[in-house]
C-alpha atoms as a PDB file:
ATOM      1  CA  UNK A   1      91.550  92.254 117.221  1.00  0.00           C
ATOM      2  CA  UNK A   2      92.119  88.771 118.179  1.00  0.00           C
ATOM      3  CA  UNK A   3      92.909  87.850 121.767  1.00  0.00           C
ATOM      4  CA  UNK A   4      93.304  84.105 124.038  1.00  0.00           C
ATOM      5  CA  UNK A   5      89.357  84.458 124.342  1.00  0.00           C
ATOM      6  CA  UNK A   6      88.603  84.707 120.873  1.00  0.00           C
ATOM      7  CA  UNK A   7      90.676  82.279 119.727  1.00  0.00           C
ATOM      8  CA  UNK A   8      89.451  79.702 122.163  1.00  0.00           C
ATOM      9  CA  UNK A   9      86.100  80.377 121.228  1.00  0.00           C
ATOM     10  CA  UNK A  10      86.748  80.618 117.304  1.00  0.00           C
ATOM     11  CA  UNK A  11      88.172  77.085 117.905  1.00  0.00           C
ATOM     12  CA  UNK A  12      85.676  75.628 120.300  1.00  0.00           C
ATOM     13  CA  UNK A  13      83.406  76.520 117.487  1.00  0.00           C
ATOM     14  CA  UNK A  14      85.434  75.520 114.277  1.00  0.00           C
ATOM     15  CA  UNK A  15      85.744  72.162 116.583  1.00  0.00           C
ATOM     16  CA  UNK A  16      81.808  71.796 117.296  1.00  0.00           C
ATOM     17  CA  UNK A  17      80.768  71.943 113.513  1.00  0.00           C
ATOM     18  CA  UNK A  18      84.087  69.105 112.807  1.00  0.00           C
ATOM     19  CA  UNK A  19      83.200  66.457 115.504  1.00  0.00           C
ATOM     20  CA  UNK A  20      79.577  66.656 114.511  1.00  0.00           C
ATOM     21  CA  UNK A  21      78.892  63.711 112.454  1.00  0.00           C
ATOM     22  CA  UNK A  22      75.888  65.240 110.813  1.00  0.00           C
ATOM     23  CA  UNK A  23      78.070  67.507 109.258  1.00  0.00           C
ATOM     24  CA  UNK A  24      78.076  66.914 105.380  1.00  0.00           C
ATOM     25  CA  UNK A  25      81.745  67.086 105.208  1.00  0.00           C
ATOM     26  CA  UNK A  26      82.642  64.946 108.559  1.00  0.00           C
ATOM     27  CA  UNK A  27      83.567  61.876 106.588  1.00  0.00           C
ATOM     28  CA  UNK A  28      86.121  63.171 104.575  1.00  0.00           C
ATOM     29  CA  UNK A  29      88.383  65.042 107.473  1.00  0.00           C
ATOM     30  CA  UNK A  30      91.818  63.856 107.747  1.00  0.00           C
ATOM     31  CA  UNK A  31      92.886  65.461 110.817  1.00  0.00           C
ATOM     32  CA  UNK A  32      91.274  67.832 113.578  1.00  0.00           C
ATOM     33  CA  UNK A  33      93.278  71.061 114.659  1.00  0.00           C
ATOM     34  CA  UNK A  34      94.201  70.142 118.238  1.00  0.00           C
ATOM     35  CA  UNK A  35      92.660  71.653 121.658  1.00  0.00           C
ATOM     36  CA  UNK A  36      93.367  75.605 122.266  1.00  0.00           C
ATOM     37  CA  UNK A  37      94.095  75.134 125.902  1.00  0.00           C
ATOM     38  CA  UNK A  38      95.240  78.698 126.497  1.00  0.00           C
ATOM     39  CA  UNK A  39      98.963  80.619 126.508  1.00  0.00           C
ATOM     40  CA  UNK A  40     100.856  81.587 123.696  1.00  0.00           C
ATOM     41  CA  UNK A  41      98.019  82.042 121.057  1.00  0.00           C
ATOM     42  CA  UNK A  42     100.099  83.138 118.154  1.00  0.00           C
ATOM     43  CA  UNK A  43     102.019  80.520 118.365  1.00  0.00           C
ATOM     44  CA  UNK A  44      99.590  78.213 118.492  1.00  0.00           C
ATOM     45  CA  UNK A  45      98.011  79.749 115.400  1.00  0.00           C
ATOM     46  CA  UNK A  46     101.431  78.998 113.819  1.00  0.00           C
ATOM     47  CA  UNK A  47     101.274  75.604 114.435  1.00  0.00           C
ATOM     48  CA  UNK A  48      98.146  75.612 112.080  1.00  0.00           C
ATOM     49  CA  UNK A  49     100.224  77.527 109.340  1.00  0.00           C
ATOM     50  CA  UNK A  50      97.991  80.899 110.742  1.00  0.00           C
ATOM     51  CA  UNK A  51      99.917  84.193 111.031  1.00  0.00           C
ATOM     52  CA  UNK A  52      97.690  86.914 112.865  1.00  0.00           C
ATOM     53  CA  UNK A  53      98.898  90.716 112.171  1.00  0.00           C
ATOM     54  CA  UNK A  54      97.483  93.748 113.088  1.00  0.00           C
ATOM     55  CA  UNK A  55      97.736  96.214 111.846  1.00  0.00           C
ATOM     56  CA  UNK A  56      98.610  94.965 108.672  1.00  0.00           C
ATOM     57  CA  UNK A  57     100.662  98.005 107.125  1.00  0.00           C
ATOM     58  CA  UNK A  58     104.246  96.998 107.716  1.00  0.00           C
ATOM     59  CA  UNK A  59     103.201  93.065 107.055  1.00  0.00           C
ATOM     60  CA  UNK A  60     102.855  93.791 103.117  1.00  0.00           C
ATOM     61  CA  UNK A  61     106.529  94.271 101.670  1.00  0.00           C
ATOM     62  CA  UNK A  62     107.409  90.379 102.513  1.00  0.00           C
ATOM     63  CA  UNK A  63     104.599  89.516 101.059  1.00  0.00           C
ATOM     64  CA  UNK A  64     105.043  90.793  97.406  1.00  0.00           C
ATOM     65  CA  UNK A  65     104.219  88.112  95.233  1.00  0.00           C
ATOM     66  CA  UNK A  66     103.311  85.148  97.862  1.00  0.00           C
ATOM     67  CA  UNK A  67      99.956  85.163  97.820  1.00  0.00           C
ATOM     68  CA  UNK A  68      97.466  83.064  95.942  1.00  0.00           C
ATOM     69  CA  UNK A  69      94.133  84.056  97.554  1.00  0.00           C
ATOM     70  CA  UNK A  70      92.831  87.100  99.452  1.00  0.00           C
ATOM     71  CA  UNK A  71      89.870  87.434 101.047  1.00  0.00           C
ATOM     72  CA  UNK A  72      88.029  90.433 102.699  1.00  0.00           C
ATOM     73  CA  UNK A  73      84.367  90.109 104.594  1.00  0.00           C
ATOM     74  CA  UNK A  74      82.002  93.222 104.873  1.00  0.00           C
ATOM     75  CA  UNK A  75      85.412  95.155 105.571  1.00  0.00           C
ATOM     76  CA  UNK A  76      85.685  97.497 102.597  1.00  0.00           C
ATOM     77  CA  UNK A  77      83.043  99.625 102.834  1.00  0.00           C
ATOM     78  CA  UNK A  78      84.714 100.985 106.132  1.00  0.00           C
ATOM     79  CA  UNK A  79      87.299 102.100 103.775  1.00  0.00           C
ATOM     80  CA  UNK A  80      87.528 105.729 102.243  1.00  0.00           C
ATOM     81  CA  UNK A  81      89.163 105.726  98.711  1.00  0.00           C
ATOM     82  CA  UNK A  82      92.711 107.299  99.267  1.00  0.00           C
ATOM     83  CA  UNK A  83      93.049 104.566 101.548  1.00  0.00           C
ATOM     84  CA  UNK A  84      91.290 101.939  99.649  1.00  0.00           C
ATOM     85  CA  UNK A  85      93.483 103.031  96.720  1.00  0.00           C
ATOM     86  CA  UNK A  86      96.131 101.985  98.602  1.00  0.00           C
ATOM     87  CA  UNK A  87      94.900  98.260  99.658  1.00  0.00           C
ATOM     88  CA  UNK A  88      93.917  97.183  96.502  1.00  0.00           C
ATOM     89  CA  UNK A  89      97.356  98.137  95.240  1.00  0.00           C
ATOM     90  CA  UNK A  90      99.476  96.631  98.129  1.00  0.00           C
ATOM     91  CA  UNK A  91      96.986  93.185  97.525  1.00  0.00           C
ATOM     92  CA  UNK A  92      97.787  93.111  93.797  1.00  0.00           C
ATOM     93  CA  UNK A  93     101.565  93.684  94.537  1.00  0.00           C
ATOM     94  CA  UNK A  94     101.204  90.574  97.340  1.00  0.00           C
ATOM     95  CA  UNK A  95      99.848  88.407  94.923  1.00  0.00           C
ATOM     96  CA  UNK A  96     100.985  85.996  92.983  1.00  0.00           C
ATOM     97  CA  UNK A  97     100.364  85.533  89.333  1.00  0.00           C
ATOM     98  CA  UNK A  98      97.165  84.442  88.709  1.00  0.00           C
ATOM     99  CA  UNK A  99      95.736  85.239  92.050  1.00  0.00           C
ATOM    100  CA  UNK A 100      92.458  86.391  93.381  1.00  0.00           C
ATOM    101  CA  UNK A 101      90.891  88.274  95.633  1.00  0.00           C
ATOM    102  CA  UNK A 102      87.541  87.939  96.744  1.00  0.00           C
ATOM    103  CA  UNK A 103      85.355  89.827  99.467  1.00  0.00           C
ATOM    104  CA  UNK A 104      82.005  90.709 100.320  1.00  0.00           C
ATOM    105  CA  UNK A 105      80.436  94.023 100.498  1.00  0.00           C
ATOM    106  CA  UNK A 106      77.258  95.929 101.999  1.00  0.00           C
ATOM    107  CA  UNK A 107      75.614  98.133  99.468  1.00  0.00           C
ATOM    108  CA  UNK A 108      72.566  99.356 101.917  1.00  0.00           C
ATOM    109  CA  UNK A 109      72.746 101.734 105.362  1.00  0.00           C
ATOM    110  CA  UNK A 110      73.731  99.341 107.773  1.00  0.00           C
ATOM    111  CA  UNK A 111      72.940 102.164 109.940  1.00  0.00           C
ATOM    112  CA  UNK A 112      68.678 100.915 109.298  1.00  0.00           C
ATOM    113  CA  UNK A 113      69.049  97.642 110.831  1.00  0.00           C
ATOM    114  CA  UNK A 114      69.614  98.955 114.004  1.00  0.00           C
ATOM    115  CA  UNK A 115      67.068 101.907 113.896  1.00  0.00           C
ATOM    116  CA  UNK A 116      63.309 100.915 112.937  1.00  0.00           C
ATOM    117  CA  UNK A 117      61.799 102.974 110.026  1.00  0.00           C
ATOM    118  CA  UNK A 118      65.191 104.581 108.916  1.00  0.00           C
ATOM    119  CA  UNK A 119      65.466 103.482 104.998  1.00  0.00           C
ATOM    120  CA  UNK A 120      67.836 101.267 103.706  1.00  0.00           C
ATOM    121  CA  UNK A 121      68.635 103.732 101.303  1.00  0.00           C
ATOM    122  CA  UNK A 122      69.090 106.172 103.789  1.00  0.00           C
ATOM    123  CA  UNK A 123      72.740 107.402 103.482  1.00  0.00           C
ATOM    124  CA  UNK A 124      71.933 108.605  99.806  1.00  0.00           C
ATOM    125  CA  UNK A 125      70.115 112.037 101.001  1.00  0.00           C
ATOM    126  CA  UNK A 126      73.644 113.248 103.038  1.00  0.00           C
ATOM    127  CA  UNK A 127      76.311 116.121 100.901  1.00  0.00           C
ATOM    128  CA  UNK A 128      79.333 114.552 101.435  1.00  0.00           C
ATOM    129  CA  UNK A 129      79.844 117.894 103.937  1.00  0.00           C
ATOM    130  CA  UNK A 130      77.091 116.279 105.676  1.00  0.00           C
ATOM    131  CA  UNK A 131      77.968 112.940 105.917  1.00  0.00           C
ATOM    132  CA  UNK A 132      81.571 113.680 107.153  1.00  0.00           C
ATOM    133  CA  UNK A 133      80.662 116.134 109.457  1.00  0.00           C
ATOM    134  CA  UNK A 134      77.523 115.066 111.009  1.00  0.00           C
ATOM    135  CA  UNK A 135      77.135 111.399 110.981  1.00  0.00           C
ATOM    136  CA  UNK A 136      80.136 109.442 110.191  1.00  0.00           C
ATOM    137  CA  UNK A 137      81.824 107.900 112.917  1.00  0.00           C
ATOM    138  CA  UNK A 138      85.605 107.866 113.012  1.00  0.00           C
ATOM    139  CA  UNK A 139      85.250 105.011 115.002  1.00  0.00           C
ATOM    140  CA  UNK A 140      82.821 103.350 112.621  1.00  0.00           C
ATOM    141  CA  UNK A 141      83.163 104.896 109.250  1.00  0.00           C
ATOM    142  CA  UNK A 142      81.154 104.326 106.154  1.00  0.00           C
ATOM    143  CA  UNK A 143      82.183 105.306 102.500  1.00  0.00           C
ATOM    144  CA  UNK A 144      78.558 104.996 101.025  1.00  0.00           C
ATOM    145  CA  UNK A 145      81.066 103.214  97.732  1.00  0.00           C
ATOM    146  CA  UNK A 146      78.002 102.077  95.091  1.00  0.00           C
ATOM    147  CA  UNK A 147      79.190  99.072  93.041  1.00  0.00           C
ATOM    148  CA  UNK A 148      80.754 101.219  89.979  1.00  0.00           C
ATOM    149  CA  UNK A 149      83.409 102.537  92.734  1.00  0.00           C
ATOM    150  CA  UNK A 150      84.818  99.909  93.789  1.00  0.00           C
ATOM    151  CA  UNK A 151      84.904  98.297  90.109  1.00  0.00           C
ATOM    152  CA  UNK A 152      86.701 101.639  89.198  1.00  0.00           C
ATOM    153  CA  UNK A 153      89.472 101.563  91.958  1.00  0.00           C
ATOM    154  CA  UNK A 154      89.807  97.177  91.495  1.00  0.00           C
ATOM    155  CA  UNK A 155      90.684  98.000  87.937  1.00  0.00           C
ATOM    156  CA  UNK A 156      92.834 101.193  88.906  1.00  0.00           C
ATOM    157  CA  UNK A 157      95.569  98.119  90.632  1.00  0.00           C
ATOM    158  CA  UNK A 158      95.377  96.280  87.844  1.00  0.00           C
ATOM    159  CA  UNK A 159      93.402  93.516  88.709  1.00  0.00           C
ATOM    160  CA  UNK A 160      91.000  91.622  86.103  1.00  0.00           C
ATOM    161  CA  UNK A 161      87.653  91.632  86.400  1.00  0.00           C
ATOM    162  CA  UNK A 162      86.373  87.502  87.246  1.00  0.00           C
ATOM    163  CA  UNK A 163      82.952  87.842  89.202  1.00  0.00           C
ATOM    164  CA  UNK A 164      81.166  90.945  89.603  1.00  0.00           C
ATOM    165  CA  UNK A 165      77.772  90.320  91.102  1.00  0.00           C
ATOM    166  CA  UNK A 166      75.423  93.072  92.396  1.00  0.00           C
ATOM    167  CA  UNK A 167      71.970  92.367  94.014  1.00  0.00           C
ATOM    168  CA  UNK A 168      69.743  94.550  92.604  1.00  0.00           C
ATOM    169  CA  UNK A 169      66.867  95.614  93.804  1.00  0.00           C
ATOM    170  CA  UNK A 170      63.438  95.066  93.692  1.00  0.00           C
ATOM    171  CA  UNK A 171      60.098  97.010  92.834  1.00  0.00           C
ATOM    172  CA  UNK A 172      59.699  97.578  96.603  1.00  0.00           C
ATOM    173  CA  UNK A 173      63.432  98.621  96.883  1.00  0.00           C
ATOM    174  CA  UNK A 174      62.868 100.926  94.264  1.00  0.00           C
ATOM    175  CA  UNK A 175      59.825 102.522  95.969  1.00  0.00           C
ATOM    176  CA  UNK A 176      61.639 103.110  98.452  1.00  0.00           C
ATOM    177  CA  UNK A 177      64.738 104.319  96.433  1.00  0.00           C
ATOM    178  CA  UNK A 178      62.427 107.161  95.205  1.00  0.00           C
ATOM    179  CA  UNK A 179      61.243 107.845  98.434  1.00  0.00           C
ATOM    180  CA  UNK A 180      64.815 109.250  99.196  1.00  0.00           C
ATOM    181  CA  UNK A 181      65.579 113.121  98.401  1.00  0.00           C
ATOM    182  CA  UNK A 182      68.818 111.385  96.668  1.00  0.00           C
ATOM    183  CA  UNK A 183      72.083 113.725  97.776  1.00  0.00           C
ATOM    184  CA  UNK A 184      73.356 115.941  94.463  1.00  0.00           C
ATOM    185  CA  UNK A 185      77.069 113.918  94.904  1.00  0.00           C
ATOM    186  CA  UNK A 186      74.472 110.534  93.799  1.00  0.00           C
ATOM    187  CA  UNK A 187      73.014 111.862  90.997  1.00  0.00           C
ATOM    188  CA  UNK A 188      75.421 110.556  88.494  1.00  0.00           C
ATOM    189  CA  UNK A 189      74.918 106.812  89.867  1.00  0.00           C
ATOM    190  CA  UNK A 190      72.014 104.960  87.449  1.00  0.00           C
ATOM    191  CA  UNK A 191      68.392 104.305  89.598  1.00  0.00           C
ATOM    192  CA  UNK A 192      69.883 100.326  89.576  1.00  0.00           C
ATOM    193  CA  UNK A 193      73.452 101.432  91.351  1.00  0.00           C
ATOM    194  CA  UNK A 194      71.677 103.584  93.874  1.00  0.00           C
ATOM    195  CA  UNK A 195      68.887 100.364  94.621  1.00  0.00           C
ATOM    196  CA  UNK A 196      71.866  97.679  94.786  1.00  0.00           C
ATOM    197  CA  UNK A 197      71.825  96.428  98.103  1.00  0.00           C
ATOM    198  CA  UNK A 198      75.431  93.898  97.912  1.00  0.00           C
ATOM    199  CA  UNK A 199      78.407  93.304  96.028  1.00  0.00           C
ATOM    200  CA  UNK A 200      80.237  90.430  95.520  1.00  0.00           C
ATOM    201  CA  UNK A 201      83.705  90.131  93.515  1.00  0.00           C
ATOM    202  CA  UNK A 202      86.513  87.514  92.210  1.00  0.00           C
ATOM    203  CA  UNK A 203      89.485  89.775  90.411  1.00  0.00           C
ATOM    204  CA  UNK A 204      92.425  87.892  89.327  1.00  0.00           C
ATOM    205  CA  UNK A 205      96.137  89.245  89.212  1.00  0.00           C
ATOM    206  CA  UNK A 206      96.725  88.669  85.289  1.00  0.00           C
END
């Protein structure tokens, strides 16, 4: 959730990489986005063509058909379905013809990174019961989506398949795949779903 402190520092920084003439694009800049210096933030965002909403719900019935790119970073797999079911349909409907969307998307337990020894793969050995009950956080959910889910619900909206690009993993991943009492709700995922570690998608509104 953006505030005057964010944006001053998402602009110092945007600013930083511009005026640095080592930067590979520096030469061909037309114009610089001028100095935050504080106040009406959203307006100042405006002035750079930038509208900020959130929540985002009652923002999507102006948008029908306006959009020509959307883009989502390491945001989806927060998502659960019903409600992911409803995103994807609400971004086709806000597109315009022949317009993508494009995001990013953790595959592994983010939950290892921040707990040494705990398996990448970890969130595979949880019932769904489990998961929901025990470990999920409201405030920080996870839907443990494998790449064939989200493919499933992109072409549910209607979008068209572009890029579809899954890192897969390696002999080591896969060691440590099978290391993993895998949950009965995984079973019908292939060895290479359950070892894919990231996703990354174009689909294009036909």
């Amino acid at each position: 959730m953006l505030d005057e402190a964010l944006v001053r520092q998402t602009v110092d920084t945007v600013l930083g990489i511009l005026n640095d003439p080592q930067w590979h694009a520096h030469d061909k800049l037309k114009r610089l986005p001028p100095v935050f210096k504080g106040g009406d933030w959203k307006q100042y965002l405006a002035g750079l063509g930038i509208s900020y909403h959130a929540p985002y719900a009652e923002v999507f019935p102006e948008l029908a058909g306006s959009l020509h790119v959307v883009t989502s970073t390491q945001v989806l797999l927060h998502i659960p379905r019903e409600a992911m079911q409803w995103c994807f349909a609400e971004i086709h409907r806000s597109l315009k013809s022949g317009g993508v969307f494009l995001a990013t998307v953790h595959l592994r337990d983010l939950f290892a990174g921040s707990q040494p020894g705990l398996s990448k793969y970890n969130q595979l050995r949880y019932s769904r019961e489990t998961w929901e009950r025990w470990i999920n956080s409201p405030l920080m959910s996870y839907n443990r989506f494998r790449a064939p889910d989200y493919r499933e619900l992109l072409e549910e909206a209607g979008f068209e398949i572009v890029h579809f690009e899954v890192e897969g993993g390696t002999p080591e991943d896969f060691k440590e795949l099978d290391a993993i009492p895998v949950a009965e709700c995984f079973k019908k995922y292939s060895r290479e779903d359950l070892a894919a570690k990231h996703l990354f998608f174009v689909v294009q509104k036909k």
